[in-house]
PDB file of N, CA and C in Angstrom:
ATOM      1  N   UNK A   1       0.841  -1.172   0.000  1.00  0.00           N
ATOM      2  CA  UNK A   1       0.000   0.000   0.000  1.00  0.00           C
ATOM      3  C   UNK A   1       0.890   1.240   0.000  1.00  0.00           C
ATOM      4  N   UNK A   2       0.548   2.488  -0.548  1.00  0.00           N
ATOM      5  CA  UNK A   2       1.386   3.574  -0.766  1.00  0.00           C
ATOM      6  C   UNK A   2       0.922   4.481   0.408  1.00  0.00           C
ATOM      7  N   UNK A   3       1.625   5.459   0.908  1.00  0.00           N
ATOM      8  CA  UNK A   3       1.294   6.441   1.616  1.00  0.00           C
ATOM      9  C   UNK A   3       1.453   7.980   0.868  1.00  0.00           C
ATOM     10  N   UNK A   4      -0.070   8.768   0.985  1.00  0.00           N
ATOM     11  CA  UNK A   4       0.321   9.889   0.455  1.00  0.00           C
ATOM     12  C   UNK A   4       0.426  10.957   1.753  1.00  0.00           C
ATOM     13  N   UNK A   5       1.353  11.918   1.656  1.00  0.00           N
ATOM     14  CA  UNK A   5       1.410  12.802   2.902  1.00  0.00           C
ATOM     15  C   UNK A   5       0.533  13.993   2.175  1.00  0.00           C
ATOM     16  N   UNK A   6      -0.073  14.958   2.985  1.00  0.00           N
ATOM     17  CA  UNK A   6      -0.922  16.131   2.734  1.00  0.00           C
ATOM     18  C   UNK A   6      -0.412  17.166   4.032  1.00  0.00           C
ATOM     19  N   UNK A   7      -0.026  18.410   3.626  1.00  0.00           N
ATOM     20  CA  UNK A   7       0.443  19.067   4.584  1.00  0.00           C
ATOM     21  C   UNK A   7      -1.409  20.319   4.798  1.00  0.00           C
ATOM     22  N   UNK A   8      -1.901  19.500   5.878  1.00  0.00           N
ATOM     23  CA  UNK A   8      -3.138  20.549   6.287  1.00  0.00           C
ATOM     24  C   UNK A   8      -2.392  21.860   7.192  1.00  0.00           C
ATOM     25  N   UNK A   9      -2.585  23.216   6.976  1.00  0.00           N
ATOM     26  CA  UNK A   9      -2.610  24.179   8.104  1.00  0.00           C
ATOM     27  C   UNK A   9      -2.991  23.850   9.384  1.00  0.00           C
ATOM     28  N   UNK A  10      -2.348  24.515  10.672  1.00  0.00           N
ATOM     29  CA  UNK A  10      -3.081  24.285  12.194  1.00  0.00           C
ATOM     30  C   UNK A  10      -4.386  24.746  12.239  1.00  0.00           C
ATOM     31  N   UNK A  11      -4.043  25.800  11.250  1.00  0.00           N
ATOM     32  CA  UNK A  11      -5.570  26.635  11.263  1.00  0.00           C
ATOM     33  C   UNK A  11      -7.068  26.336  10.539  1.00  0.00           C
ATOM     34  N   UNK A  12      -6.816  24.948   9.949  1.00  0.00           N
ATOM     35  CA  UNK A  12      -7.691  24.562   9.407  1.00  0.00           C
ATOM     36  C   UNK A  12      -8.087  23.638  10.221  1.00  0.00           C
ATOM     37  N   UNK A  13      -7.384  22.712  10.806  1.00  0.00           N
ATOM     38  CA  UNK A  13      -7.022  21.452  11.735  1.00  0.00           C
ATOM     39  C   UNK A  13      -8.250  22.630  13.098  1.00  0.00           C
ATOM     40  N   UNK A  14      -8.087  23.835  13.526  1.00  0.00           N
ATOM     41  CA  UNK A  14      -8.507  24.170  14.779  1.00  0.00           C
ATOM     42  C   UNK A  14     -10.299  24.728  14.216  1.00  0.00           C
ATOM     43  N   UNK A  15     -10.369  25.375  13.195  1.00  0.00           N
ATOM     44  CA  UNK A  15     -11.230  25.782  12.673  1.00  0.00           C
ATOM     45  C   UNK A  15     -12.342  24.456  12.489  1.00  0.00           C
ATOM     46  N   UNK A  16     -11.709  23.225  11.807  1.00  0.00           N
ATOM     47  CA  UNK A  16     -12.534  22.186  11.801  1.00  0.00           C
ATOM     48  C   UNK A  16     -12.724  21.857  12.970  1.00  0.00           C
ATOM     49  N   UNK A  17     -12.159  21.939  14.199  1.00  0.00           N
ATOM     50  CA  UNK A  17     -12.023  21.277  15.638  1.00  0.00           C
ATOM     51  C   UNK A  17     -11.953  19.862  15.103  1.00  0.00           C
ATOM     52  N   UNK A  18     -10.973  19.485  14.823  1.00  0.00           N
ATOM     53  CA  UNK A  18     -10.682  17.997  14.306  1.00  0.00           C
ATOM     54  C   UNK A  18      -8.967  17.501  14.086  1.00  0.00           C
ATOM     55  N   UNK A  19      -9.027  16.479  14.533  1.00  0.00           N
ATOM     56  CA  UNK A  19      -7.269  15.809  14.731  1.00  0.00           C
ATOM     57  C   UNK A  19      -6.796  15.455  13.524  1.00  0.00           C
ATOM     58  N   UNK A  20      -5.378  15.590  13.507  1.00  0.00           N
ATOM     59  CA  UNK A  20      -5.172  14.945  12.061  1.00  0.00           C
ATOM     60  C   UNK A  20      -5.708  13.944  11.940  1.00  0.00           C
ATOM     61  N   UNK A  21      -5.747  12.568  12.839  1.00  0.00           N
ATOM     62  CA  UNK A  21      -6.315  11.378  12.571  1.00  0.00           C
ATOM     63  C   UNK A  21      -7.345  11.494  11.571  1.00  0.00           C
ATOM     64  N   UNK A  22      -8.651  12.242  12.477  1.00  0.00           N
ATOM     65  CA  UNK A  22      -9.829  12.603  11.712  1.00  0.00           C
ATOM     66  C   UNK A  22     -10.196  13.070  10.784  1.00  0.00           C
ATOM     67  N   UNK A  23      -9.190  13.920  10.498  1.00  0.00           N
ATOM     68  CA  UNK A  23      -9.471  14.391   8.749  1.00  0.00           C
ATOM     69  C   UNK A  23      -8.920  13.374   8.045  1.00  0.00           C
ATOM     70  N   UNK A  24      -7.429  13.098   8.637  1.00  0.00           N
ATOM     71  CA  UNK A  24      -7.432  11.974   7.421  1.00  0.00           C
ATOM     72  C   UNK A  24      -7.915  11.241   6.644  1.00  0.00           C
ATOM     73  N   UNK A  25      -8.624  10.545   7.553  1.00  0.00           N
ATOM     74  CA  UNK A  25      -9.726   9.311   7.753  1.00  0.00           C
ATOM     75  C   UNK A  25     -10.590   9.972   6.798  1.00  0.00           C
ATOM     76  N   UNK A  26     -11.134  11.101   7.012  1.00  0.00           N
ATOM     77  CA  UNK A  26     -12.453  12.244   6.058  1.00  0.00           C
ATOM     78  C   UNK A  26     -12.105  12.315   4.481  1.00  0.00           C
ATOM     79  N   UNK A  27     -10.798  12.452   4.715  1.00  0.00           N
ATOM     80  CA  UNK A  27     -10.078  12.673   3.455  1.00  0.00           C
ATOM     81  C   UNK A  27     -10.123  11.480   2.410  1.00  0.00           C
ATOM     82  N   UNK A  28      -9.732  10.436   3.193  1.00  0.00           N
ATOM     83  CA  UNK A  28      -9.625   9.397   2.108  1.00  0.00           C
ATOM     84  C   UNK A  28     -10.825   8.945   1.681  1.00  0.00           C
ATOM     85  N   UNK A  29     -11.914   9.148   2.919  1.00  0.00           N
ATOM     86  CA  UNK A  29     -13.217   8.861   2.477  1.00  0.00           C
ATOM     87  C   UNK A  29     -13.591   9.298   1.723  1.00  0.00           C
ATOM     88  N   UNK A  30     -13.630  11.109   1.838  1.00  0.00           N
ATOM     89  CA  UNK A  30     -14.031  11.842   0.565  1.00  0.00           C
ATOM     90  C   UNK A  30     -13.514  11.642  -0.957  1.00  0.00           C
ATOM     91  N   UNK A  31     -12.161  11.380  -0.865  1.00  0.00           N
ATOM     92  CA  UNK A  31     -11.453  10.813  -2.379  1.00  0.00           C
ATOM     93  C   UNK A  31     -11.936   9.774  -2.355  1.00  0.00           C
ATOM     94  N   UNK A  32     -12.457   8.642  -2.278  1.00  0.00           N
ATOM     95  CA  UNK A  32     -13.083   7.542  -2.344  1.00  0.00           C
ATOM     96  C   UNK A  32     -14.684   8.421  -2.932  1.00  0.00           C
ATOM     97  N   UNK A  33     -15.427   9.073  -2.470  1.00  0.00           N
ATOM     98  CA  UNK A  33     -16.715   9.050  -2.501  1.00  0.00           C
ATOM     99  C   UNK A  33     -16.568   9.939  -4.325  1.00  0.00           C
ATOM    100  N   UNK A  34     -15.543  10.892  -3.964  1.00  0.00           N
ATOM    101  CA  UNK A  34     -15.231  11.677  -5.680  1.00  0.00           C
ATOM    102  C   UNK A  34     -15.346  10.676  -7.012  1.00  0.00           C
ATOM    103  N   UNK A  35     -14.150   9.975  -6.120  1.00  0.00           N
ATOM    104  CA  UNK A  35     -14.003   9.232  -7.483  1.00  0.00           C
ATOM    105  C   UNK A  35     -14.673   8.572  -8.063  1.00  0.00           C
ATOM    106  N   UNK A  36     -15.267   8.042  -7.386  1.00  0.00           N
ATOM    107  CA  UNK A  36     -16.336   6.958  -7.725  1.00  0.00           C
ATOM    108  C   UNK A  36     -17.577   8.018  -8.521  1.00  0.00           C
ATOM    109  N   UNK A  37     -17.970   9.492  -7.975  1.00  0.00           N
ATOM    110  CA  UNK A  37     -18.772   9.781  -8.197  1.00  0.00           C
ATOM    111  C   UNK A  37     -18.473  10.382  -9.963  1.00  0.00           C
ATOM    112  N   UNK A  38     -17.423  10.378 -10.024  1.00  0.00           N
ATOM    113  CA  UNK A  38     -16.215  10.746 -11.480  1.00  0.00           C
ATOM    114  C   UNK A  38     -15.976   9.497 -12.715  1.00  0.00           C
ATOM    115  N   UNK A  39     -16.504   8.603 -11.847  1.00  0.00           N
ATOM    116  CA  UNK A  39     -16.692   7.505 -12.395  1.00  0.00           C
ATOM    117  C   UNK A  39     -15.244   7.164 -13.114  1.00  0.00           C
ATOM    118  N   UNK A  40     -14.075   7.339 -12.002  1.00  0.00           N
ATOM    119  CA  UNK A  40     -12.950   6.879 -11.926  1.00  0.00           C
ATOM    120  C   UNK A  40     -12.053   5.451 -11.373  1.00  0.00           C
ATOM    121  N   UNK A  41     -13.340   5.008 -10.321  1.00  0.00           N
ATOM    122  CA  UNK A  41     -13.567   3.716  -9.526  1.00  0.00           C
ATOM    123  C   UNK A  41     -14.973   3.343  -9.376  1.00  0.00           C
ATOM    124  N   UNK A  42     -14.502   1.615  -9.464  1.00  0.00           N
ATOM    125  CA  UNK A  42     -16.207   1.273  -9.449  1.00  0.00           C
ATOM    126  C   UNK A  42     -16.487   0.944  -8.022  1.00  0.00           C
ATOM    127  N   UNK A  43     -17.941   1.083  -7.401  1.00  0.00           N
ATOM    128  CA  UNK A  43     -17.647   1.401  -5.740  1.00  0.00           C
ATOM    129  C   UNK A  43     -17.159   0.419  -5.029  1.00  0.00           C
ATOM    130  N   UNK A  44     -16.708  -0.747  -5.912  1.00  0.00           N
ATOM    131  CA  UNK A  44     -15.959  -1.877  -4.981  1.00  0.00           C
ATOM    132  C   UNK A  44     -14.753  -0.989  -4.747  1.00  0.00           C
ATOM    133  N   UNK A  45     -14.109  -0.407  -5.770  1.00  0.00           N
ATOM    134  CA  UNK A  45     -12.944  -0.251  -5.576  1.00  0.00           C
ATOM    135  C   UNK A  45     -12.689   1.172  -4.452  1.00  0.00           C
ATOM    136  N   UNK A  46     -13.646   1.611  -5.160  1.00  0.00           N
ATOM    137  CA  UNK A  46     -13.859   3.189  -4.257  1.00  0.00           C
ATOM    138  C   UNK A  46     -13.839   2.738  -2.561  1.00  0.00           C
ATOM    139  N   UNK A  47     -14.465   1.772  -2.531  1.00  0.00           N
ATOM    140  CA  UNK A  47     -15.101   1.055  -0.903  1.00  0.00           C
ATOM    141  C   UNK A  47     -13.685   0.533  -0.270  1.00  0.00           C
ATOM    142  N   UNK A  48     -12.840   0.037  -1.161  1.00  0.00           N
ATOM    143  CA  UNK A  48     -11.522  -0.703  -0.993  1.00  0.00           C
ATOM    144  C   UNK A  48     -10.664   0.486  -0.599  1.00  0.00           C
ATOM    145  N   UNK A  49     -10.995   1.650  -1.068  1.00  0.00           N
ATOM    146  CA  UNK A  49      -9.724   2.924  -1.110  1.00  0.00           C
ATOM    147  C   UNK A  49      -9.971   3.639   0.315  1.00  0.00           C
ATOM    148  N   UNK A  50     -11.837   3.531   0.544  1.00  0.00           N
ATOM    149  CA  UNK A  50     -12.151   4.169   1.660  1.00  0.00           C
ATOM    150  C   UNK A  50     -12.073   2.919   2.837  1.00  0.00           C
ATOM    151  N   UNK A  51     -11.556   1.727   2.437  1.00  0.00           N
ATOM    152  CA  UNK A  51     -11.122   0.671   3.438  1.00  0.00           C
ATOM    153  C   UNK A  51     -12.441   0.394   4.391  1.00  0.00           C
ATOM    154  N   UNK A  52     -13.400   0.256   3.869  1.00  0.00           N
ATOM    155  CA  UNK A  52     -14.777  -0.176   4.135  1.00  0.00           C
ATOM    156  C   UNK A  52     -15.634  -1.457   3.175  1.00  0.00           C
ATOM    157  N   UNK A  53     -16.470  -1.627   3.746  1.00  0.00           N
ATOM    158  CA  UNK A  53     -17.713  -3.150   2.460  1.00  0.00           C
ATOM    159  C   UNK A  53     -17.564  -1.822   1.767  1.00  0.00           C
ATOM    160  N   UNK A  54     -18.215  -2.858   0.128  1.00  0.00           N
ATOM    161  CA  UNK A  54     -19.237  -2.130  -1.087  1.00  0.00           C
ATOM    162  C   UNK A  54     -20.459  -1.586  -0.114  1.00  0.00           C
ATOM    163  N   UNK A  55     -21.076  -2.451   0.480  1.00  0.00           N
ATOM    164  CA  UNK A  55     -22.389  -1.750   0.876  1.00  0.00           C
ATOM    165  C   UNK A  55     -22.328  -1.089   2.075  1.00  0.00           C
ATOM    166  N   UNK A  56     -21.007  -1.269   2.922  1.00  0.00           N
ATOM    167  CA  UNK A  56     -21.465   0.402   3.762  1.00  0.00           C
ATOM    168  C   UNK A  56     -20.929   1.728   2.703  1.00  0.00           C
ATOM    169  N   UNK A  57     -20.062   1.014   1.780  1.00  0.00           N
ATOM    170  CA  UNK A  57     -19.624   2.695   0.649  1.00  0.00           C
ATOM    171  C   UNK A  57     -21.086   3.098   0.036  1.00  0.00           C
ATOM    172  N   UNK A  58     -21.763   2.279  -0.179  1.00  0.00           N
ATOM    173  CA  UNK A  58     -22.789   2.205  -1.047  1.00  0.00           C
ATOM    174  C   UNK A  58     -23.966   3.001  -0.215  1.00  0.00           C
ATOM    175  N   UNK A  59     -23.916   2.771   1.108  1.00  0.00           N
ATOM    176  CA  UNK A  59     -24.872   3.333   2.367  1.00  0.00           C
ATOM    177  C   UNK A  59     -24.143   4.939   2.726  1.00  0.00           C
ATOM    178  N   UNK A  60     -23.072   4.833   2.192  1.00  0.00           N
ATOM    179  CA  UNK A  60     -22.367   6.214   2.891  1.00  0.00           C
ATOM    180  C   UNK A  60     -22.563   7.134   1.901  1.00  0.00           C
ATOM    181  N   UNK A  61     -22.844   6.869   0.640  1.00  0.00           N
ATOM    182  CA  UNK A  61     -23.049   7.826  -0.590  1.00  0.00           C
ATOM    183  C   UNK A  61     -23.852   8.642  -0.467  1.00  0.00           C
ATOM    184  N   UNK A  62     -24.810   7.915   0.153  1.00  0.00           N
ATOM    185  CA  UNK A  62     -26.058   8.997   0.601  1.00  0.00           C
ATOM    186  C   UNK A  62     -26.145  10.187   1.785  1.00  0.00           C
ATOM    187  N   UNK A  63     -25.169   9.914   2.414  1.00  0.00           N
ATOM    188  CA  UNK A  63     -24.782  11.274   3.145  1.00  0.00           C
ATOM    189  C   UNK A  63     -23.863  12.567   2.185  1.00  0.00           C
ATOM    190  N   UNK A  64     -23.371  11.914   1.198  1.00  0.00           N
ATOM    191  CA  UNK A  64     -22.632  13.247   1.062  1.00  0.00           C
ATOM    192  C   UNK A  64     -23.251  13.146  -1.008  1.00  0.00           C
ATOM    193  N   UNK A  65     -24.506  12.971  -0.476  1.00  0.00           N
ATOM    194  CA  UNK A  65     -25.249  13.178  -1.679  1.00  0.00           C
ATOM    195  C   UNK A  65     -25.093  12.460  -3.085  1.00  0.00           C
ATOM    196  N   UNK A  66     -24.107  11.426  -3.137  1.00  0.00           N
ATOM    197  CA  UNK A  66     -23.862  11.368  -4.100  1.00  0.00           C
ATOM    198  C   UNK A  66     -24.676   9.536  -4.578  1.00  0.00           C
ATOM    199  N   UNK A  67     -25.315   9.957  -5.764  1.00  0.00           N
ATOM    200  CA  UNK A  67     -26.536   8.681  -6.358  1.00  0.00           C
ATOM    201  C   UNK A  67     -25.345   7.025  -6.355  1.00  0.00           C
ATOM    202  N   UNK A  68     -25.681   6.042  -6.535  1.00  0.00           N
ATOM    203  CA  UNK A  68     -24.750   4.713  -6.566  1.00  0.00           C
ATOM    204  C   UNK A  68     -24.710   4.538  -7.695  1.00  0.00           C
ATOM    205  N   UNK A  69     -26.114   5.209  -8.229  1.00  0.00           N
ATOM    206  CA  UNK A  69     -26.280   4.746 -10.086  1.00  0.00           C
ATOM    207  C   UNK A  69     -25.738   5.901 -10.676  1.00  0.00           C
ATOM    208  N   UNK A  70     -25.310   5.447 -12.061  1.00  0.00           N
ATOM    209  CA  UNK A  70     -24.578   6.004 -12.844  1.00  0.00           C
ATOM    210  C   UNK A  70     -25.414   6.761 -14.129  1.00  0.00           C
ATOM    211  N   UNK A  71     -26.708   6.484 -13.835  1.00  0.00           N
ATOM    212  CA  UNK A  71     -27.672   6.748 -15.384  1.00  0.00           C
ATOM    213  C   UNK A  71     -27.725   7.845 -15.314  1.00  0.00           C
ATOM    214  N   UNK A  72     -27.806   8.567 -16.627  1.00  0.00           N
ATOM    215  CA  UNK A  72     -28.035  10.003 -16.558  1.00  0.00           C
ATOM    216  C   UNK A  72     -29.657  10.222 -16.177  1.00  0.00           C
ATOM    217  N   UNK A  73     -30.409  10.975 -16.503  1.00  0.00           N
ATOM    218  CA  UNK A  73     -31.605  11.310 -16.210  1.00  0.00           C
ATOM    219  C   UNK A  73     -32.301  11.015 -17.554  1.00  0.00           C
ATOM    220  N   UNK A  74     -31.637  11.083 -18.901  1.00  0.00           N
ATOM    221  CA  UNK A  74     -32.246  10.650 -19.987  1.00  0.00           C
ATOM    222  C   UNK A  74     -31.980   8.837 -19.966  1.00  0.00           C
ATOM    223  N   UNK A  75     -31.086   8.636 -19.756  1.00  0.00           N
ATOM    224  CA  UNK A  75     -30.882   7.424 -19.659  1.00  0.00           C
ATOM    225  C   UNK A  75     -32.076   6.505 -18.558  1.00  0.00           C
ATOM    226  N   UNK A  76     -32.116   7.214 -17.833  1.00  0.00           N
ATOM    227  CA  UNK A  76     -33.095   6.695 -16.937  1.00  0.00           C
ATOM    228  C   UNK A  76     -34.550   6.459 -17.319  1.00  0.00           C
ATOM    229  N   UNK A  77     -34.923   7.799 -17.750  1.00  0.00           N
ATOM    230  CA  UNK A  77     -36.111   7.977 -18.351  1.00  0.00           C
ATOM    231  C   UNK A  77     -36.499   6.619 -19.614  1.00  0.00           C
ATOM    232  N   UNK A  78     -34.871   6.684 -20.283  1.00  0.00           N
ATOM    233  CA  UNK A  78     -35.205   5.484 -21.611  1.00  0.00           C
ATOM    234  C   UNK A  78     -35.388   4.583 -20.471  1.00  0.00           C
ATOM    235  N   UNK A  79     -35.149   3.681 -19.699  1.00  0.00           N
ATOM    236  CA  UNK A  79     -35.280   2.822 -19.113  1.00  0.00           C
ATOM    237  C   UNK A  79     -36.777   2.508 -18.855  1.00  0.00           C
ATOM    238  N   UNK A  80     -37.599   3.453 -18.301  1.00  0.00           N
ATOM    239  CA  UNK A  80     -38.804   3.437 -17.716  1.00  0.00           C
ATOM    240  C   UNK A  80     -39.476   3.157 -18.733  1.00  0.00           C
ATOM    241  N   UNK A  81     -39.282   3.961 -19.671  1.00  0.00           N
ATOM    242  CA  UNK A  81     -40.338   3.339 -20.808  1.00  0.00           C
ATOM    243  C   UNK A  81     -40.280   2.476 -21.699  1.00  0.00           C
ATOM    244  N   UNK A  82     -38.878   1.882 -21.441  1.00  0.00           N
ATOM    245  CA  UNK A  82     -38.617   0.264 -22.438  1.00  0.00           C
ATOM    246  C   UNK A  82     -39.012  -0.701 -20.939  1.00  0.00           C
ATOM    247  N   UNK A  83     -39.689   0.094 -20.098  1.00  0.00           N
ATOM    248  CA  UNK A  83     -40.167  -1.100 -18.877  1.00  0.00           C
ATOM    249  C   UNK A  83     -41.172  -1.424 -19.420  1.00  0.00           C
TER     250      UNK A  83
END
């Protein structure tokens, strides 16, 4: 496994009221939740990056808004009516 370092400010670290631990942890989650939403990882892998199951990544999407499905809204729509 690789390690990436990120140099956060104190002043962001005090402003969030949060430890490095904790952002970290936020951090990788959030690059996990991007990518996937970029459709750069598929959410196994995204779930693997945020070091969690597919289905708690899959349960966590929904807090920071982001859909599991990939269809556009036209795409979707074709769907419904070839139902």
């Amino acid at each position: 496994m690789s390690t990436i370092q990120l140099d956060i400010p104190e002043e962001i670290l005090i402003i969030l009221k949060e430890t490095p631990e904790t952002i970290a942890r936020e951090l990788q989650i959030l690059a996990a939740v991007k990518l996937f939403e970029l459709g750069k990882l598929s959410s196994g892998r995204a779930a693997q990056l945020a070091e969690i199951s597919r289905v708690e990544f899959l349960i966590l999407l929904g807090r920071y808004q982001v859909s599991p499905f990939s269809l556009t809204p036209e795409e979707l729509e074709q769907d419904i009516n070839n139902a």
